[in-house]
C-alpha atoms as a PDB file:
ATOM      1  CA  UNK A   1     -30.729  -5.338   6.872  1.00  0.00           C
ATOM      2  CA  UNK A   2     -30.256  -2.002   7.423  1.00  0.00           C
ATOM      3  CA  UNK A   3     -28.194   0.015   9.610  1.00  0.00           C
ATOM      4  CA  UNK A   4     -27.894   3.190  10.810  1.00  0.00           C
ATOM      5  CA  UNK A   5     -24.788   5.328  11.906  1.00  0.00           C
ATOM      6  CA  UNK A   6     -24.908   7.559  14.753  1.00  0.00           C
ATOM      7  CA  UNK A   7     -22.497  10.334  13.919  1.00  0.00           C
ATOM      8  CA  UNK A   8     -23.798  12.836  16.606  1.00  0.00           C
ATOM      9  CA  UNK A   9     -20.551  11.721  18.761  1.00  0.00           C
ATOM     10  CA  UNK A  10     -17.983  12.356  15.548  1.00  0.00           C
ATOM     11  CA  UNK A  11     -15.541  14.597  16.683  1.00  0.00           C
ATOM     12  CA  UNK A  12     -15.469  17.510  14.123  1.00  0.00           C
ATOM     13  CA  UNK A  13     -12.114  17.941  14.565  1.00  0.00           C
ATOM     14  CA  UNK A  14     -11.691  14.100  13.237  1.00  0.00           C
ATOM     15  CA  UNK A  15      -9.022  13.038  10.365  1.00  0.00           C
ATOM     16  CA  UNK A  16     -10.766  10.017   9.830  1.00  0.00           C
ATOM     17  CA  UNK A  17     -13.431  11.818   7.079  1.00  0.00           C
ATOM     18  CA  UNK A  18     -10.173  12.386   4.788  1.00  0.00           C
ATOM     19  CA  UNK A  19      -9.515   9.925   2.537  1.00  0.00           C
ATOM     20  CA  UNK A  20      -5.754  10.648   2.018  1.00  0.00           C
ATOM     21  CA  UNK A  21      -5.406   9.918   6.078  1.00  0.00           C
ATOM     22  CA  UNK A  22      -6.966   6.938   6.019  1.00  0.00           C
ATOM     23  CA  UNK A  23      -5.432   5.221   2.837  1.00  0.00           C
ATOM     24  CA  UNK A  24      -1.891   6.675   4.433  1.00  0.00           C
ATOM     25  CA  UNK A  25      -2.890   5.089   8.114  1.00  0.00           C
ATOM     26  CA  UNK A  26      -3.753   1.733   6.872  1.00  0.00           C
ATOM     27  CA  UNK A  27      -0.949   1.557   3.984  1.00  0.00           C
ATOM     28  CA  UNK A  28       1.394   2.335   6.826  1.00  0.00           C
ATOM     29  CA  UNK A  29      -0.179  -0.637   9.062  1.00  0.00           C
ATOM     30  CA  UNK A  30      -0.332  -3.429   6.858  1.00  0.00           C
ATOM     31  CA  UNK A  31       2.950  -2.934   4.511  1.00  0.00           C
ATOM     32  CA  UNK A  32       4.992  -2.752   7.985  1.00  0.00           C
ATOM     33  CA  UNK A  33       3.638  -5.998   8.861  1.00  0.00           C
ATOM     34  CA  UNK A  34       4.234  -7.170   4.888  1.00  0.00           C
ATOM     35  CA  UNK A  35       7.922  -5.507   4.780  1.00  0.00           C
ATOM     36  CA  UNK A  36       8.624  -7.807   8.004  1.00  0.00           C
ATOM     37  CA  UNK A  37       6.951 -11.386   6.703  1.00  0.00           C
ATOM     38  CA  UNK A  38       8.880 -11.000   3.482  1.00  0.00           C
ATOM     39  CA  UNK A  39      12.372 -10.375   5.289  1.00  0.00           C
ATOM     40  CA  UNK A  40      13.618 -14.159   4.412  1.00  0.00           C
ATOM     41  CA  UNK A  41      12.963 -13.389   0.652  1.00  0.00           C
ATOM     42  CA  UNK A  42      15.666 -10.469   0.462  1.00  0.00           C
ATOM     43  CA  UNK A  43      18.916 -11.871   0.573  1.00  0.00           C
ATOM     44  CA  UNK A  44      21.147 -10.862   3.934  1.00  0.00           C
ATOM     45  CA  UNK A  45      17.973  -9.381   5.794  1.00  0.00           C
ATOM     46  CA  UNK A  46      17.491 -12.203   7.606  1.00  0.00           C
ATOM     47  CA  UNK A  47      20.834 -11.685   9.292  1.00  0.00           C
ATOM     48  CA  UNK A  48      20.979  -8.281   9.232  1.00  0.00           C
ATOM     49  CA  UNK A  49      21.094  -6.502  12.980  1.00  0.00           C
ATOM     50  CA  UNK A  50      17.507  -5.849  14.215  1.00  0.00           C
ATOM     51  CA  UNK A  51      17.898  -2.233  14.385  1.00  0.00           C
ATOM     52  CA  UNK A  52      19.590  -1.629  10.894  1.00  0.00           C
ATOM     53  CA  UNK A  53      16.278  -4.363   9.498  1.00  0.00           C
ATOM     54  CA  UNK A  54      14.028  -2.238  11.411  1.00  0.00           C
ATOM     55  CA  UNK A  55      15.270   0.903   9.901  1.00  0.00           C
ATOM     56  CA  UNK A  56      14.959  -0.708   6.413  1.00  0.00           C
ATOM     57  CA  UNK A  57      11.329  -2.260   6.232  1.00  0.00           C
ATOM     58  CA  UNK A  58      10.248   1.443   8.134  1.00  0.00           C
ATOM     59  CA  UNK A  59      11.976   2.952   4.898  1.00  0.00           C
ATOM     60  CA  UNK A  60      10.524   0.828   2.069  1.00  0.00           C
ATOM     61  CA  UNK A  61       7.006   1.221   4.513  1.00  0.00           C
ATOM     62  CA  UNK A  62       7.446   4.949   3.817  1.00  0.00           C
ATOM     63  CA  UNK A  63       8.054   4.318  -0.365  1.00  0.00           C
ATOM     64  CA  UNK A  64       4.715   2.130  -0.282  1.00  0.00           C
ATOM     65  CA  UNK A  65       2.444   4.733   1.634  1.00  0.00           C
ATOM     66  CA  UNK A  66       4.258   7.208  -1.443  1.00  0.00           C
ATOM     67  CA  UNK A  67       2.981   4.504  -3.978  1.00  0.00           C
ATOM     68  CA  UNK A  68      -0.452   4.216  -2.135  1.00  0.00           C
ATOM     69  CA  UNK A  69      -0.871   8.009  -1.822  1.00  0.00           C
ATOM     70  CA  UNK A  70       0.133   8.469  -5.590  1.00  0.00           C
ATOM     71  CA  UNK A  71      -2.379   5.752  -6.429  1.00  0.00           C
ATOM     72  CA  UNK A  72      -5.005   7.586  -4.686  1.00  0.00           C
ATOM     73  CA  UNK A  73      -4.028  10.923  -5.959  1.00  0.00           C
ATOM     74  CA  UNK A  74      -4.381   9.351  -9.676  1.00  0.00           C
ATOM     75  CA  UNK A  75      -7.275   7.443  -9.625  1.00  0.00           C
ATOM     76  CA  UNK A  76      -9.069  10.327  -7.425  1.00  0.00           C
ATOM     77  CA  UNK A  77      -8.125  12.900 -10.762  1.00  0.00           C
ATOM     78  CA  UNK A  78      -9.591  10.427 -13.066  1.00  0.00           C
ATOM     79  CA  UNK A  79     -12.303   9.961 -11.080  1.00  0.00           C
ATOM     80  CA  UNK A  80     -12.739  13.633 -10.239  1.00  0.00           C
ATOM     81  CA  UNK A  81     -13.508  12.958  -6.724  1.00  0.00           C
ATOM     82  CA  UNK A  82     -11.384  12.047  -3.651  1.00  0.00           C
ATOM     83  CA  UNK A  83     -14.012  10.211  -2.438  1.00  0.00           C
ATOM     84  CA  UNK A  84     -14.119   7.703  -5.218  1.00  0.00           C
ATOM     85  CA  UNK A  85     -12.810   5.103  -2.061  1.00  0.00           C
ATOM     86  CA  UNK A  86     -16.713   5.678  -0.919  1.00  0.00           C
ATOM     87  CA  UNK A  87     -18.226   3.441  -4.293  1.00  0.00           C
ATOM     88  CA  UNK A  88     -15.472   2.356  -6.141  1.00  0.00           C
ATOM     89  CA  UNK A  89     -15.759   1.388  -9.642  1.00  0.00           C
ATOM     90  CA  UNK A  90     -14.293  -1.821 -11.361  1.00  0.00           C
ATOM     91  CA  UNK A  91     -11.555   0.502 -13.529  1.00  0.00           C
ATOM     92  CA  UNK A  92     -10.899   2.724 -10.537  1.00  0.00           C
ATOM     93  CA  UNK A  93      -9.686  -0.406  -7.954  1.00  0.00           C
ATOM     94  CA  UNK A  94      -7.766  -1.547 -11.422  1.00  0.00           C
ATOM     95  CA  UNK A  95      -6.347   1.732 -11.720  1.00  0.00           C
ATOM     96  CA  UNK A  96      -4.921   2.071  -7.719  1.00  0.00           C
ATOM     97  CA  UNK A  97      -3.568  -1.521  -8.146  1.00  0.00           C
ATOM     98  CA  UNK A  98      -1.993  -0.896 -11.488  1.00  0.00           C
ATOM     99  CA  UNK A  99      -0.259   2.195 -10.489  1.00  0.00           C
ATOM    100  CA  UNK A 100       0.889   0.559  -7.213  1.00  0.00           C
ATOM    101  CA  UNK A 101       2.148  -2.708  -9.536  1.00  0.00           C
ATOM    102  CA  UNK A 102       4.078  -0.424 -11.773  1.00  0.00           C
ATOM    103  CA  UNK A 103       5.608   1.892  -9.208  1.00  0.00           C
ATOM    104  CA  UNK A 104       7.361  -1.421  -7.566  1.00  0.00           C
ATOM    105  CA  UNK A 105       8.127  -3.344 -10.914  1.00  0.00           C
ATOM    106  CA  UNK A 106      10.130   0.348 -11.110  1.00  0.00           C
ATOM    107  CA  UNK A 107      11.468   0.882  -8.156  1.00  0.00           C
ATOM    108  CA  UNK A 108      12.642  -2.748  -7.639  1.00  0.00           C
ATOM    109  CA  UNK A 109      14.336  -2.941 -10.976  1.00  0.00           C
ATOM    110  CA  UNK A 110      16.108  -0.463  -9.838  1.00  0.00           C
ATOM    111  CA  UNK A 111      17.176  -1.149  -6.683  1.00  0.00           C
ATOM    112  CA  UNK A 112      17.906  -4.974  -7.462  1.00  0.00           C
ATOM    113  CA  UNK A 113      19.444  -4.449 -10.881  1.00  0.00           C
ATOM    114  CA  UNK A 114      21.099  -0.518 -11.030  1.00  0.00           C
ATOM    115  CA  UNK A 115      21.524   0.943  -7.415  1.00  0.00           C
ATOM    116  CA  UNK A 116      21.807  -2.926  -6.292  1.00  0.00           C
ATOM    117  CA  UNK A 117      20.343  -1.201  -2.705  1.00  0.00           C
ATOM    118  CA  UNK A 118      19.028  -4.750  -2.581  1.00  0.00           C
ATOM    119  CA  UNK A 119      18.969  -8.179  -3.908  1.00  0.00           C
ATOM    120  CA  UNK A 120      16.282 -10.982  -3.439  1.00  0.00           C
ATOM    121  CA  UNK A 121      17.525 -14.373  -1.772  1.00  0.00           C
ATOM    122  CA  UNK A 122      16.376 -17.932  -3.408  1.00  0.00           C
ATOM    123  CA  UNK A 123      13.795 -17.656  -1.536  1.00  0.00           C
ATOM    124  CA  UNK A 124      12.320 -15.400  -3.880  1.00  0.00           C
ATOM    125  CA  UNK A 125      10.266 -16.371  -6.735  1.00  0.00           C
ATOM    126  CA  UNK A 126      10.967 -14.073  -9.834  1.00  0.00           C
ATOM    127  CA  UNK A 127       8.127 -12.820 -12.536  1.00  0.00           C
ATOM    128  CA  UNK A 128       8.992 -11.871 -15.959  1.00  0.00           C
ATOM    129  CA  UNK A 129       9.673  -9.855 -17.793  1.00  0.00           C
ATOM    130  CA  UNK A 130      11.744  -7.321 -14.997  1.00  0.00           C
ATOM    131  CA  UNK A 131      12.453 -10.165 -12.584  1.00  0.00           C
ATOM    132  CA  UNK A 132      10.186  -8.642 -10.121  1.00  0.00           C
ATOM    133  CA  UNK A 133       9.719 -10.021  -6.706  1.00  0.00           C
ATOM    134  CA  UNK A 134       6.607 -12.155  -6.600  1.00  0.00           C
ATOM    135  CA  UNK A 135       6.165 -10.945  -3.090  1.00  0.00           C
ATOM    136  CA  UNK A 136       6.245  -7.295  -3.614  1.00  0.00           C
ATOM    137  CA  UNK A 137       4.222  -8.050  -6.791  1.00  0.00           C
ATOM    138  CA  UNK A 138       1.461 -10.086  -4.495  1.00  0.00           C
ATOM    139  CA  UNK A 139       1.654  -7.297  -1.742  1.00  0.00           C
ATOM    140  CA  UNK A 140       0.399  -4.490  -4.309  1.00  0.00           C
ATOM    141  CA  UNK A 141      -2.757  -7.155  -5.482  1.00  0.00           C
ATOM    142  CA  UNK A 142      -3.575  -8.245  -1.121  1.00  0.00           C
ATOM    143  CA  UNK A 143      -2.671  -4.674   0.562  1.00  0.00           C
ATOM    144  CA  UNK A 144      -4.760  -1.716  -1.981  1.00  0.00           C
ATOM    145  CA  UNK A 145      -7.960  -4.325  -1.999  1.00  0.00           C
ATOM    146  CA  UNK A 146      -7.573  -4.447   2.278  1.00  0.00           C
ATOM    147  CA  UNK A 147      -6.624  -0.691   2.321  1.00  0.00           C
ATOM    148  CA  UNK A 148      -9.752   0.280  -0.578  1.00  0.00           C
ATOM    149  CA  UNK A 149     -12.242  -2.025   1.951  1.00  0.00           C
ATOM    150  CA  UNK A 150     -11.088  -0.948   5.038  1.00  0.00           C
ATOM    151  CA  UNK A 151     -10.902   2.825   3.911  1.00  0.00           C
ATOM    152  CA  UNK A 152     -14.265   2.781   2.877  1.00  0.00           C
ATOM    153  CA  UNK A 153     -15.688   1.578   5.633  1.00  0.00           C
ATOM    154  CA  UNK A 154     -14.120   4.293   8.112  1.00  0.00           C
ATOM    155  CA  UNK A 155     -14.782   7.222   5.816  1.00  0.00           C
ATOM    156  CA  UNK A 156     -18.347   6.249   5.724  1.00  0.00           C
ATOM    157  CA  UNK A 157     -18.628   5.803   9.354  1.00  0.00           C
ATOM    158  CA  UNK A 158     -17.438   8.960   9.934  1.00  0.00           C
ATOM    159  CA  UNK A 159     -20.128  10.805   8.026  1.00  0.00           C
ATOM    160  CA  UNK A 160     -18.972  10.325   4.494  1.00  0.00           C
END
């Protein structure tokens, strides 16, 4: 079956056509809604005042659009094209996972274990060998493979 795109009514002034937008828009929108679900797997967020949890999951969304964006960045140099997102290749969608996986085995080592910003309730299963978070582990596999299908599909619709 084929279809064809109309793109007469694209706005030229649209944002949708960059890559970088897109990956940032959809990061945005689907770790929010991750950073809430996980709340009962971070110890003390679950009774934290709404306002003081809503400024926290907004922050850490911020850090994982950061670890999208740098994904992107790297796997677009390697690639030598920004729109790599279009056709992805096997090693590229390895490479924007990976980078995303090591950024938060990072950057949750250190904030559980040497800035303590934040520690993980019982809740919380634990992967060796950092003691890593299996939930911010499994939201770096679930969110890039949504973000990678979704962002190819509205860079291509919008004349890609």
């Amino acid at each position: 079956m084929s279809l064809k795109l109309d793109h007469s009514s694209t706005s030229p002034f649209s944002l949708w056509p960059v890559p970088e937008i897109t990956v940032a828009f959809l990061s945005f929108t689907l770790h929010f809604v991750w950073e809430f679900i996980q709340v009962p797997t971070y110890a003390e967020m679950a009774v934290m005042p709404h306002w003081e949890g809503v400024k926290l999951c907004t922050s850490a969304t911020f850090g994982d659009v950061g670890f999208a964006l740098t994904a992107f960045w790297t796997t677009a140099a390697a690639a030598r094209s920004r729109y790599w997102i279009l056709t992805p290749r096997i090693w590229q969608v390895a490479m924007f996972i990976a980078i995303g996986i090591g950024l938060t085995v990072g950057f949750e080592y250190y904030y559980t274990e040497v800035s303590e910003r934040w520690n993980y309730s019982d809740l919380m299963p634990l992967v060796p060998p950092f003691g890593t978070g299996l939930s911010p582990l499994l939201q770096w596999i679930v969110i890039p493979l949504l973000v990678l299908s979704l962002s190819r599909r509205v860079v291509a619709l919008d004349g890609h």
